[in-house]
Protein backbone atom coordinates (compact mmCIF):
# COMPACT_ATOMS: atom_id res chain seq x y z
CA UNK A 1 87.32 -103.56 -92.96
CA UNK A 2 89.98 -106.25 -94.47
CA UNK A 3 91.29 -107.49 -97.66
CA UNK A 4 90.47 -110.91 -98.59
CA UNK A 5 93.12 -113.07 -100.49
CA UNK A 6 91.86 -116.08 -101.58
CA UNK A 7 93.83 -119.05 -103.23
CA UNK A 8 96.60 -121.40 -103.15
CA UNK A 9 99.55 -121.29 -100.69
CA UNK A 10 101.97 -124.13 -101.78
CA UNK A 11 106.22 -124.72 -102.30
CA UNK A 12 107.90 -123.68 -105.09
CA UNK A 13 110.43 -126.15 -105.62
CA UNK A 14 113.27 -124.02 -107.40
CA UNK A 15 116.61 -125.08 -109.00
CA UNK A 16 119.49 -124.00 -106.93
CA UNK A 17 122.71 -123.02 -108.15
CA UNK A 18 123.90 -126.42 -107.21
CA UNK A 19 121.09 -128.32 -109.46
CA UNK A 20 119.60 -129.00 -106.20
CA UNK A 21 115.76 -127.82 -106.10
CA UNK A 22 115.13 -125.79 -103.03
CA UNK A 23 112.12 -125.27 -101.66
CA UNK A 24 110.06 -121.78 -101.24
CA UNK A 25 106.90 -120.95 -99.97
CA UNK A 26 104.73 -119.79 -103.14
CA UNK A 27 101.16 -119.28 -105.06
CA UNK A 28 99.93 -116.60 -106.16
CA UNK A 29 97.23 -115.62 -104.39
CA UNK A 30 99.63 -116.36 -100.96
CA UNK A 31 102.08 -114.55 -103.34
CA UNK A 32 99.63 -111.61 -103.10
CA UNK A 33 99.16 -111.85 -99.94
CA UNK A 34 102.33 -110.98 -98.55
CA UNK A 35 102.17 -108.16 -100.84
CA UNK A 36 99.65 -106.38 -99.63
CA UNK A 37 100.99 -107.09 -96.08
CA UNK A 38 103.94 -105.80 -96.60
CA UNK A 39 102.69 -102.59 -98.24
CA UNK A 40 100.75 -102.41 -94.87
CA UNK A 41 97.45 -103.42 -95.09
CA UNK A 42 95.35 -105.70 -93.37
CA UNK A 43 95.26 -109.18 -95.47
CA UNK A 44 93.67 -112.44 -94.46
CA UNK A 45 94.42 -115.37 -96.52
CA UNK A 46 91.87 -118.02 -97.17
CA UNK A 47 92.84 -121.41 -98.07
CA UNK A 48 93.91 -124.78 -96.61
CA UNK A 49 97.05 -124.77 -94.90
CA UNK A 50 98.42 -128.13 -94.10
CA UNK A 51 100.21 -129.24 -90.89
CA UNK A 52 102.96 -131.05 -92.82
CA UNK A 53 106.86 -129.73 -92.33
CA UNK A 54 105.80 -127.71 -95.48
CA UNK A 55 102.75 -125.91 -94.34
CA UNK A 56 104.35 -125.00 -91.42
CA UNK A 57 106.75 -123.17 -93.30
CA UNK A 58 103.93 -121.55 -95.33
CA UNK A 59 102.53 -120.77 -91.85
CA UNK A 60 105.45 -119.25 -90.38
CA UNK A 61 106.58 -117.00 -94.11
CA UNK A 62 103.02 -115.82 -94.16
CA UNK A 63 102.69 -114.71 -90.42
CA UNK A 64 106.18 -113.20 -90.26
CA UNK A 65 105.06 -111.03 -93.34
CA UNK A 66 101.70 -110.20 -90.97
CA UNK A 67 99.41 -112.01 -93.18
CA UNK A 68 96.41 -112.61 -91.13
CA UNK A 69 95.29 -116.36 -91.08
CA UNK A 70 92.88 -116.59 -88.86
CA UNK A 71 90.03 -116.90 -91.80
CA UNK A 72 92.67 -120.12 -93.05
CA UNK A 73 91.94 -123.90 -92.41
CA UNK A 74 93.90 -125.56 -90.36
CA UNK A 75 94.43 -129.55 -92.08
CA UNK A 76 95.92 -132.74 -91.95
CA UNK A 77 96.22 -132.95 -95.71
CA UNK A 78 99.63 -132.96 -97.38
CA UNK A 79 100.73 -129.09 -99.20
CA UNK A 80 100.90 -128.95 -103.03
CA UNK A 81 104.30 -128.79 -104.39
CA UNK A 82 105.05 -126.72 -107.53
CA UNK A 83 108.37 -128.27 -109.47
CA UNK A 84 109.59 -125.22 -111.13
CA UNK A 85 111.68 -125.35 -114.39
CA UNK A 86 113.25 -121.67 -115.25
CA UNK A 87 114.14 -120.67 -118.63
CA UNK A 88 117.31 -118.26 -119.80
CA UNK A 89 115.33 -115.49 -118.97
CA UNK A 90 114.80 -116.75 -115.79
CA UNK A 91 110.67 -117.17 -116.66
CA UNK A 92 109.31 -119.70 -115.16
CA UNK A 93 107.16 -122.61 -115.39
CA UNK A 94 105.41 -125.43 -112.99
CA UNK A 95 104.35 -128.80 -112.60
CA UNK A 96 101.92 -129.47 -109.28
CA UNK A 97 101.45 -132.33 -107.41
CA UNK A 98 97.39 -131.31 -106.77
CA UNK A 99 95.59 -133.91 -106.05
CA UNK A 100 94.12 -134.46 -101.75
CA UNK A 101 96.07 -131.53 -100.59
CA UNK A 102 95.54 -129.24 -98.43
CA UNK A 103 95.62 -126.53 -100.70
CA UNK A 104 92.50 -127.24 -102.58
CA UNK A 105 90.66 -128.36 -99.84
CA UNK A 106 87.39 -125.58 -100.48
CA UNK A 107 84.17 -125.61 -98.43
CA UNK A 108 81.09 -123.97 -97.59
CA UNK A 109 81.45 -125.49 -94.26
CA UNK A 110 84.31 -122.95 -93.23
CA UNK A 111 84.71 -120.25 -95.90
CA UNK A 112 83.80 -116.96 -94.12
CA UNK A 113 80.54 -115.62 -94.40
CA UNK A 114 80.90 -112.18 -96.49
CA UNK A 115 78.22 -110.49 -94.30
CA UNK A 116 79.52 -110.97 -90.88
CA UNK A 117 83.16 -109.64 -92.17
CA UNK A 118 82.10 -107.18 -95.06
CA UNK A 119 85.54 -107.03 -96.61
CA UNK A 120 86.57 -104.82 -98.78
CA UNK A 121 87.76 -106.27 -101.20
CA UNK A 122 88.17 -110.23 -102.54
CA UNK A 123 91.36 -111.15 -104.82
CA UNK A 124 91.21 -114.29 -106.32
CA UNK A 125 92.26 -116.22 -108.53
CA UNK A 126 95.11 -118.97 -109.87
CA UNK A 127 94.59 -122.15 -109.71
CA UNK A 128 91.47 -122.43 -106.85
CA UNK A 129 89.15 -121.33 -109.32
CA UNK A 130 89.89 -123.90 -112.05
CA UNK A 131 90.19 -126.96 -109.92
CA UNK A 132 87.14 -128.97 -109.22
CA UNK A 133 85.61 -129.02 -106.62
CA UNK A 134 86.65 -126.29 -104.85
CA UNK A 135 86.42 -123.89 -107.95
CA UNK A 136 82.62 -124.51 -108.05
CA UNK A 137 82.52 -124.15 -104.31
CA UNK A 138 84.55 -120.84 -104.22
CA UNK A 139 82.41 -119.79 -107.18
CA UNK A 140 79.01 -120.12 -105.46
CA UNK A 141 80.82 -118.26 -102.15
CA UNK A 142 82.55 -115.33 -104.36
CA UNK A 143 79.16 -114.33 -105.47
CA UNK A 144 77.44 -113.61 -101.94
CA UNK A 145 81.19 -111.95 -101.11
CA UNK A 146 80.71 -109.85 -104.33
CA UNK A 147 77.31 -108.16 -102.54
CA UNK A 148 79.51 -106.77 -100.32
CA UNK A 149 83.25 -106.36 -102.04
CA UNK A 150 84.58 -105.97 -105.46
CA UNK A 151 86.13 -108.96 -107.07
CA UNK A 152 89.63 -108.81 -108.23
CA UNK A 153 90.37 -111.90 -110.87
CA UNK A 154 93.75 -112.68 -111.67
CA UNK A 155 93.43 -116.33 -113.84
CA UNK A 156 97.14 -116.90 -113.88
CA UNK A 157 96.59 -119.88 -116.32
CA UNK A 158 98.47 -123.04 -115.78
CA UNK A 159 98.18 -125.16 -118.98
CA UNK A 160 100.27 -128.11 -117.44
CA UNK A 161 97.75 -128.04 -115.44
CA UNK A 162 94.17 -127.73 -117.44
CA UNK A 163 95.34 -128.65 -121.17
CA UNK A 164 91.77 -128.07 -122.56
CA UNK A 165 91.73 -124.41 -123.68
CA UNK A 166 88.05 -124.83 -124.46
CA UNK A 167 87.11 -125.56 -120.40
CA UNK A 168 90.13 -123.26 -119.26
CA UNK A 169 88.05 -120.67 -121.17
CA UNK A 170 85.28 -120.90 -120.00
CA UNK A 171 85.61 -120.66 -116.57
CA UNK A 172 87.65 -117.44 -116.92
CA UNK A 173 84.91 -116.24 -118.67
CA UNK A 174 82.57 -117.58 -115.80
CA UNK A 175 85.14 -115.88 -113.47
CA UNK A 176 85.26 -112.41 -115.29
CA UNK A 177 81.69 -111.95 -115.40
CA UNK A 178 81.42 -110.98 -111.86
CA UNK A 179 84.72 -109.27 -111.12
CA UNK A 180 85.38 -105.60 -111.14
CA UNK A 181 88.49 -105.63 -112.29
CA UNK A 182 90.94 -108.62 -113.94
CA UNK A 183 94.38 -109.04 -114.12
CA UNK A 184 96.12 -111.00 -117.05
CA UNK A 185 99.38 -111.83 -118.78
CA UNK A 186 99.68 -111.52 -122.08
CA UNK A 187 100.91 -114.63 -122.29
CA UNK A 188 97.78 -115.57 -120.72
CA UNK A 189 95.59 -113.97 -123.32
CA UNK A 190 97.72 -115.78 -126.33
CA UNK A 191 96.98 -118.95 -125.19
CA UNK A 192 93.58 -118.71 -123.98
CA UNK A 193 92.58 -116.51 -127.34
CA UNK A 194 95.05 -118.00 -129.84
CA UNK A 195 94.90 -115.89 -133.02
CA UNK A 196 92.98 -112.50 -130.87
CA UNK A 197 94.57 -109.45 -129.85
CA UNK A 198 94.60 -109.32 -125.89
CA UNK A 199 92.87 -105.64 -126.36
CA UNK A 200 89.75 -107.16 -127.88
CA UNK A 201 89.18 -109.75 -125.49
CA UNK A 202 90.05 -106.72 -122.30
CA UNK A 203 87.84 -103.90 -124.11
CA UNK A 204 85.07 -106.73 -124.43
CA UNK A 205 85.45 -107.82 -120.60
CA UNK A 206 85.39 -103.72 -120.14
CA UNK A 207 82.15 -103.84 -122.07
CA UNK A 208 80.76 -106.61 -120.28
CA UNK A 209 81.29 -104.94 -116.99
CA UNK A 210 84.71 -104.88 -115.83
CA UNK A 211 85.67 -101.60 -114.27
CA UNK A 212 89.38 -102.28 -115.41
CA UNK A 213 91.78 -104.91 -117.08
CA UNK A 214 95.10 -104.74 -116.46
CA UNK A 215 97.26 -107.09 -118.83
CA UNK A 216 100.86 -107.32 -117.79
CA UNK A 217 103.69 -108.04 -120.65
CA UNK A 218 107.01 -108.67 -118.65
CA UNK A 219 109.58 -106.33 -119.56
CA UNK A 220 107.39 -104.24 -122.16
CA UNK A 221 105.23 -102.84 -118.94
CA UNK A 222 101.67 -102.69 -118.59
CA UNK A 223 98.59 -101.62 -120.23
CA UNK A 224 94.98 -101.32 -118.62
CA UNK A 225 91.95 -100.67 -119.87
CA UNK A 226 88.64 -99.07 -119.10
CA UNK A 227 85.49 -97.56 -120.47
CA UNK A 228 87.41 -94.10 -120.59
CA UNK A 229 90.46 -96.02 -122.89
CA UNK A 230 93.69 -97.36 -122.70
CA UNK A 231 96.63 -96.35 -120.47
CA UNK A 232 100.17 -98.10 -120.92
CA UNK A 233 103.34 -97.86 -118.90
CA UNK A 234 106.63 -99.47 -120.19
CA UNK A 235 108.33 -101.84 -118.04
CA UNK A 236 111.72 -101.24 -115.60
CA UNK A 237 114.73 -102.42 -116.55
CA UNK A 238 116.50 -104.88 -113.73
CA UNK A 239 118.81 -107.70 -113.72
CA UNK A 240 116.50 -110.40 -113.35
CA UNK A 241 117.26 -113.19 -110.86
CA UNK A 242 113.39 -115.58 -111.39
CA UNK A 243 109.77 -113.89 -112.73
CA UNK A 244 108.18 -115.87 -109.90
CA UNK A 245 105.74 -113.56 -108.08
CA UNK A 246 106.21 -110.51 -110.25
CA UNK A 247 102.19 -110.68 -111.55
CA UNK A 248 101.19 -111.35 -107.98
CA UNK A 249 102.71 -108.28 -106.73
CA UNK A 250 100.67 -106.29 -110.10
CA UNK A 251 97.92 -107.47 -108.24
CA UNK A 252 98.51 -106.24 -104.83
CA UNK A 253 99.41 -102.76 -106.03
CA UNK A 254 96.04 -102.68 -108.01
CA UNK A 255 94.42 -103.47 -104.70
CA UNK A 256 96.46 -100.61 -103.24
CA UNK A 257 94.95 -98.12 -105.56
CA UNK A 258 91.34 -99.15 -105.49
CA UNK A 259 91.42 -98.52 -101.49
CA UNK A 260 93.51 -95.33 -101.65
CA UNK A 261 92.08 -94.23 -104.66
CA UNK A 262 88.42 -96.07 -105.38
CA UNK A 263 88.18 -98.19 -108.21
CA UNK A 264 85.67 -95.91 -110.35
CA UNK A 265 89.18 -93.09 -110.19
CA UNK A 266 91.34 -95.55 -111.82
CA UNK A 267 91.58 -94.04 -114.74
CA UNK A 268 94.16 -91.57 -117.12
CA UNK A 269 96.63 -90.05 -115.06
CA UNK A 270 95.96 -91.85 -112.00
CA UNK A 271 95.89 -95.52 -113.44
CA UNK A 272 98.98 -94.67 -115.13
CA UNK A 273 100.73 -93.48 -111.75
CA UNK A 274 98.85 -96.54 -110.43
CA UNK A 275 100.66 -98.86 -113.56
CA UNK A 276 103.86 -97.57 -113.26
CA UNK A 277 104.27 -98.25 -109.23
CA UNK A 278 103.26 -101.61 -109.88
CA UNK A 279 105.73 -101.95 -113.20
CA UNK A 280 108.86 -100.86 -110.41
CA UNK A 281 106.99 -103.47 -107.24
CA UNK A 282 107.18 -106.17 -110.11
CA UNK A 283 110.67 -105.78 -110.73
CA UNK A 284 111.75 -105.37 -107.47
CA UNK A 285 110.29 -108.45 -107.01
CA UNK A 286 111.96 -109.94 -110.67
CA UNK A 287 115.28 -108.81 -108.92
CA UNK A 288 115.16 -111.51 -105.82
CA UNK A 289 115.03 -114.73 -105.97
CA UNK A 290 111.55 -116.63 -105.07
CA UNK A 291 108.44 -114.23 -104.27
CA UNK A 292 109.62 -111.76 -102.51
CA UNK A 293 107.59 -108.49 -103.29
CA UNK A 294 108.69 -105.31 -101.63
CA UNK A 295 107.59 -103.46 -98.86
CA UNK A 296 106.28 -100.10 -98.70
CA UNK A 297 109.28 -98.02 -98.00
CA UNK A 298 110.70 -99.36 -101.26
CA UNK A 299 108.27 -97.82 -102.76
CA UNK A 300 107.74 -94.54 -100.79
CA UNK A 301 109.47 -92.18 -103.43
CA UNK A 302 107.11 -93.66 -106.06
């Protein structure tokens, strides 16, 4: 039995303390990835991984973290590069260079077939499932995996990316029709449901389905949701160095829990023990620069 992580791997271009942009190997979902390797379990990332001085790089972070790539493509195709812009706060925000890379390069004729592996569980999410063609392709594959694994969704919107809220809508709604649980920003939820309260659109999703939402709001914690209620943890506070990575490492705790714990027990006390180790992972991970998410003896007393 493995995890699945599926998504982009690409560079994070980040300003140095010189003005100089340096470069660090980033995406959420490869974000994630590392996460859950380094909390020890057995992750395969699935995506495009160029041969380019870049990809190699990706190749070599994600391996020395143990992420397992043998379900990855191998290609000739140039890596996406992220330009990130960091505000006072040290938030960030991106501009990608998308287009014939690598990283988007989705098809049926090498995604892994769900009922040979049987995984047990598929993350997914970013900006794979928005980008066309891939996201249709990945779409059409994440249903047969979902007869065998639950679907975590994390949309991580990127309006520089997809400026028409209308379409960006709708495929997260596409997307969070078959998942078992979703993970969102808040700042997601304001600018995909300008004017709604992020707890109507998660108790809806709940409604519809989901077995949990978890909606992350930087420093004011976490709050998830299920058919049982609400549960919310407040944040940690830590001298914060970049954001980058912070949500992705939400993610891989969640995943932690469902295996430990099953996804149907993720609820009162333990989905608020379950929120509050992933409110400290996140800013361990807000305290280092890049995505760097912590391993699991930083967390062993948690």
């Amino acid at each position: 039995m493995s995890i699945w992580v599926c998504g982009e791997v690409l560079i994070d271009l980040i300003p140095g303390a010189d003005g100089v942009r340096v470069p660090h190997v980033g995406g959420g979902p490869a974000n994630t990835a590392k996460a859950l390797a380094r909390l020890g379990f057995d992750a395969h990332f699935i995506d495009g991984i160029s041969t380019d001085k870049y990809g190699v790089a990706a190749r070599k972070e994600l391996i020395d973290d143990e992420v397992k790539l043998d379900l990855a493509l191998p290609s000739e195709k140039p890596t996406c590069l992220a330009t990130v812009t960091l505000d006072a706060n040290g938030g960030a925000s991106y501009e990608f260079l998308i287009d014939g890379t690598a990283t988007f390069d989705f098809s049926l004729d090498w995604l892994p077939d769900p009922s040979r592996y049987k995984p047990q569980v598929l993350h997914i999410g970013t900006l794979v499932t928005v980008i066309e063609p891939g996201a249709d392709v990945l779409y059409d594959w994440a249903i047969q995996v979902a007869e065998f694994a639950p679907i975590v969704y994390d949309p991580n919107i990127r309006p520089s990316v997809m400026g028409d809220r209308d379409k960006y809508q709708a495929s997260v709604e596409k997307w969070a029709a078959i998942s078992s649980v979703i993970k969102v920003s808040d700042d997601d939820m304001a600018w995909l449901y300008p004017g709604v309260e992020y707890a109507v659109v998660a108790k809806r999703w709940v409604s519809d389905g989901a077995a949990l939402v978890v909606v992350t709001r930087g420093s004011q914690g976490l709050i998830g949701f299920t058919a049982d209620g609400a549960v919310e943890v407040p944040g940690v506070k830590i001298e914060v160095a970049d954001t980058v990575g912070a949500g992705d490492t939400v993610g891989a705790i969640i995943v932690e829990a469902m295996i430990e714990k099953g996804i149907l027990n993720l609820t009162g006390d333990v989905l608020k023990s379950t929120l509050h180790r992933a409110a400290v992972a996140a800013g361990i991970t807000c305290s280092r620069k890049g995505a760097q998410p912590p391993y699991k003896h930083e967390l062993k007393n948690i």
